[in-house]
Structures are given as structure tokens and as C-alpha cells.
N, C-alpha and C. Protein backbone atom coordinates (compact mmCIF):
# COMPACT_ATOMS: atom_id res chain seq x y z
N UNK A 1 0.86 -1.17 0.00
CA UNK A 1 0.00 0.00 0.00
C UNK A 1 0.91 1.23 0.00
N UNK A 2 0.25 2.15 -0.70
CA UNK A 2 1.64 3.54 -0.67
C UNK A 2 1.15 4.46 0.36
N UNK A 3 1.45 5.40 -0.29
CA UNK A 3 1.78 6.95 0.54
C UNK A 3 0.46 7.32 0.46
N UNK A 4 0.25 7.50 -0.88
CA UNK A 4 -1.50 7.69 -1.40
C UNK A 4 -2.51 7.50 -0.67
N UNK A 5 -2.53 5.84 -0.70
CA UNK A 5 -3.83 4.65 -1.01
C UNK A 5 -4.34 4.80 0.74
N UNK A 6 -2.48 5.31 2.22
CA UNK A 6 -2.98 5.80 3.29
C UNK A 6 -3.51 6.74 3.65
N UNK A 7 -3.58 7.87 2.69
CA UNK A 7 -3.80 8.76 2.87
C UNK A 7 -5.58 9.11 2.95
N UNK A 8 -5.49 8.41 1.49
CA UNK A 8 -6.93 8.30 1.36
C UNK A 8 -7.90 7.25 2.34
N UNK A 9 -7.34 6.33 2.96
CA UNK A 9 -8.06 5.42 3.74
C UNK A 9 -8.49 6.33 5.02
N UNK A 10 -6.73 7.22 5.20
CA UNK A 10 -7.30 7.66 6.70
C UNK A 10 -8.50 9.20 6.47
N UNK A 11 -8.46 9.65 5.55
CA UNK A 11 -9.03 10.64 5.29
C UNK A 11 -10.35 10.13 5.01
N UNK A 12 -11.27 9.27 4.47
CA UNK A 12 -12.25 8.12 4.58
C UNK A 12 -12.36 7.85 6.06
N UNK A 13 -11.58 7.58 6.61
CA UNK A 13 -11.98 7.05 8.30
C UNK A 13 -12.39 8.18 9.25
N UNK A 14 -11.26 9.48 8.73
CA UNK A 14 -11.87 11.07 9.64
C UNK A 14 -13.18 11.00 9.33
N UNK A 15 -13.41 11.19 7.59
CA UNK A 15 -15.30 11.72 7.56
C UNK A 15 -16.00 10.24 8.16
N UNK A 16 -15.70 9.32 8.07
CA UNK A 16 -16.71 8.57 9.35
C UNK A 16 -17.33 9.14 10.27
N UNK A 17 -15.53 9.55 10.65
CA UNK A 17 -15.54 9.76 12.40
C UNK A 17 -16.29 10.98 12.68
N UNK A 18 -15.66 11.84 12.02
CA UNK A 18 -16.56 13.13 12.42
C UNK A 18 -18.33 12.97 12.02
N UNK A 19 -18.76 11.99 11.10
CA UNK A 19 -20.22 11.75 10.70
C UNK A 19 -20.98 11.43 11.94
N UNK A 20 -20.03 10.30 12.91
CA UNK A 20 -20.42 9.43 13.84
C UNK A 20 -20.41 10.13 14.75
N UNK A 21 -19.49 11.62 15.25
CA UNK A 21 -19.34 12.30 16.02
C UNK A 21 -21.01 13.30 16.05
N UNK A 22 -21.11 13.57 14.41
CA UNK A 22 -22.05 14.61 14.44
C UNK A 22 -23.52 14.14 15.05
N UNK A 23 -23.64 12.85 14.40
CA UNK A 23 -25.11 11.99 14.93
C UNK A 23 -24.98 11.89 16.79
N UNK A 24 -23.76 11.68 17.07
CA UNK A 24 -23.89 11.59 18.79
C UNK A 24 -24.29 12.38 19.73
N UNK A 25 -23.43 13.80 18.92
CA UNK A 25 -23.87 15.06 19.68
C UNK A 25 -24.79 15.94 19.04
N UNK A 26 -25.58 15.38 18.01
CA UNK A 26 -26.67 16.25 17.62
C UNK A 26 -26.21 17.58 16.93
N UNK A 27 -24.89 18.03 16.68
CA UNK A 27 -24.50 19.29 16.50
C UNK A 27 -24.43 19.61 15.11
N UNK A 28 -24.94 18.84 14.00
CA UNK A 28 -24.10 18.47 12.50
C UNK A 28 -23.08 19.07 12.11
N UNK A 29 -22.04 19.08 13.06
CA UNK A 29 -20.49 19.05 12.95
C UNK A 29 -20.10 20.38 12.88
N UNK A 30 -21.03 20.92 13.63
CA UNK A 30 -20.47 22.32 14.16
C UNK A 30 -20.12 22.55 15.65
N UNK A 31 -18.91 22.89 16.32
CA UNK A 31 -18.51 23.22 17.08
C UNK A 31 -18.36 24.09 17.83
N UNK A 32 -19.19 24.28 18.92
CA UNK A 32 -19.24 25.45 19.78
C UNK A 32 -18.26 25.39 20.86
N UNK A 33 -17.55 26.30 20.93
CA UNK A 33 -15.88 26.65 21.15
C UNK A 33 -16.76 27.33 22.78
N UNK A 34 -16.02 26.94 23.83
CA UNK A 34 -16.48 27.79 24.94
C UNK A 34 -16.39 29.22 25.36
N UNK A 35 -15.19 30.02 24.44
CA UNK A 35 -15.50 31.35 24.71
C UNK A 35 -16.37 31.55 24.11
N UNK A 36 -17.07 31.19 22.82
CA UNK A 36 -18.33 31.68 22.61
C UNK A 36 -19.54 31.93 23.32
N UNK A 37 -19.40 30.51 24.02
CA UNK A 37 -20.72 30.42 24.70
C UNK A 37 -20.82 30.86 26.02
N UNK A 38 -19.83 30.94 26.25
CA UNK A 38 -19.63 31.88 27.61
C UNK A 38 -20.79 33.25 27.88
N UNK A 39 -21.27 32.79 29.31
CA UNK A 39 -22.01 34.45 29.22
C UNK A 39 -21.51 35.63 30.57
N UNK A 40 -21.72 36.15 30.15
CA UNK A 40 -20.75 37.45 30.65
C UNK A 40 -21.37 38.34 31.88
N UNK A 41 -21.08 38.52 32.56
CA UNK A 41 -21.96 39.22 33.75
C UNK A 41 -22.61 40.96 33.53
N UNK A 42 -23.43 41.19 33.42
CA UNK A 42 -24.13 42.29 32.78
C UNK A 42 -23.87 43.49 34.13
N UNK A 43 -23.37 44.56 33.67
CA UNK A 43 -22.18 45.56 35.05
C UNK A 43 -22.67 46.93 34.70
N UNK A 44 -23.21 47.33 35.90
CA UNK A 44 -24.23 48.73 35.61
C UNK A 44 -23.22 49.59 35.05
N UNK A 45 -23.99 50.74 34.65
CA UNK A 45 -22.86 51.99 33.98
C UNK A 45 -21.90 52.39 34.98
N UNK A 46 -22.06 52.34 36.21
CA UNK A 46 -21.77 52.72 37.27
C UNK A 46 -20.34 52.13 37.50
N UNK A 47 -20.48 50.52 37.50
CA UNK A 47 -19.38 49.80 37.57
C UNK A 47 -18.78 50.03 36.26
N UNK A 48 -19.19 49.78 35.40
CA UNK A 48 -18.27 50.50 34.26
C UNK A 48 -17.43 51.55 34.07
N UNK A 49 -18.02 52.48 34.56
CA UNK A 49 -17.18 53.38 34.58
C UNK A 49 -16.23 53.64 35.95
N UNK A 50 -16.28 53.08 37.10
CA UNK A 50 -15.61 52.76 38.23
C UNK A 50 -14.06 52.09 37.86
N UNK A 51 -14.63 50.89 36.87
CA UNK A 51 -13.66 49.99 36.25
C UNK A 51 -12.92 51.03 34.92
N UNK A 52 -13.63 51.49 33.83
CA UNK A 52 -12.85 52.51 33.25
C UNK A 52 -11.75 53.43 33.72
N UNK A 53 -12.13 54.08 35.17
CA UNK A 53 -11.55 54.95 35.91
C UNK A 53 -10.43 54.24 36.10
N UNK A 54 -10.39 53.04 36.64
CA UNK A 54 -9.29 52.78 37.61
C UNK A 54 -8.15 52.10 36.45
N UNK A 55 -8.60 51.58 34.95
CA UNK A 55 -7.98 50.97 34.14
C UNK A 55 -7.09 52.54 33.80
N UNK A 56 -7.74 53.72 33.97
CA UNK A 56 -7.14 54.72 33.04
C UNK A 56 -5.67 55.40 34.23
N UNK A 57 -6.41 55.78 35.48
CA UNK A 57 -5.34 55.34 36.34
C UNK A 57 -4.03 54.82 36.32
N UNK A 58 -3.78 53.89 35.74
CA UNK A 58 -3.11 52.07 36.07
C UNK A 58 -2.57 53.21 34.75
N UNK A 59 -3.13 53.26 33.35
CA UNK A 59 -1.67 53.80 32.27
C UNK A 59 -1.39 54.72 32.57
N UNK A 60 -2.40 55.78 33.40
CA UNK A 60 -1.42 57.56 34.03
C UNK A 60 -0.06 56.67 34.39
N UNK A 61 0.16 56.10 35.28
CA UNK A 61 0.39 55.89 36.32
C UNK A 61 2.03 54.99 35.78
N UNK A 62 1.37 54.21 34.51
CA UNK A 62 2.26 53.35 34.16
C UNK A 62 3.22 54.45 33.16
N UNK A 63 2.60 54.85 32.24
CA UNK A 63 3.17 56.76 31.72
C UNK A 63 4.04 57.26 32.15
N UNK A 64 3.65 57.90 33.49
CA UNK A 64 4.57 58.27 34.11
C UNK A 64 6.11 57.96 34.85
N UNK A 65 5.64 56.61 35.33
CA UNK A 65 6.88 55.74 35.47
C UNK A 65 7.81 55.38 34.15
N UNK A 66 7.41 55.60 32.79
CA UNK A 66 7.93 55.55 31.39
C UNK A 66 8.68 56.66 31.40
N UNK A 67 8.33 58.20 31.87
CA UNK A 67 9.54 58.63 31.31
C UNK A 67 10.73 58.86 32.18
């Protein structure tokens, strides 16, 4: 058997696999990656901008120690 004839067998055995994968998990072979699905904690304007403040801070701060 050559270089080829493996190539093609194992590439035949992936689309199985992934066929057999798709029927198991119901997904038809689409993959939902977990940062996607991740959900995110919803942060009043308030904290937002608390957190803005203190991020802008942190580069004054880092700035200054630069020159």
C-alpha cells in the first residue's frame, strides 16, 4: 500500500468519524468553542465606569513611570 492509497483510507476514516461524532452530539459538525458560549456578567454603567476609571489610572500611572 503507498503513501497515497494511506492517505486516502485515513481521510475516509476522519469523515466517518466526524459523521459518527455529528449523529452523537446532535451538533451536524459544528462546534461550539467555549469562549463563545460563555455568558458574561451584565455591570451597571456605574461599575463600568468605576472599572474605566481605575484601568485609566493604572496607564497615568504606568506613563509616568515611562519617562
Amino acid at each position: 500500500m503507498g503513501t497515497r492509497e494511506i492517505v486516502v483510507e485515513l481521510d475516509a476514516q476522519l469523515a466517518r468519524l466526524r459523521e459518527a461524532r455529528a449523529l452523537l452530539t446532535g451538533s451536524n459538525g459544528r462546534v461550539v468553542t467555549k469562549r463563545g458560549s460563555r455568558k458574561r456578567p451584565v455591570l451597571s454603567a456605574e461599575a463600568r465606569k468605576r472599572i474605566g476609571d481605575a484601568q485609566r489610572r493604572r496607564w497615568a500611572k504606568q506613563k509616568k513611570a515611562a519617562k
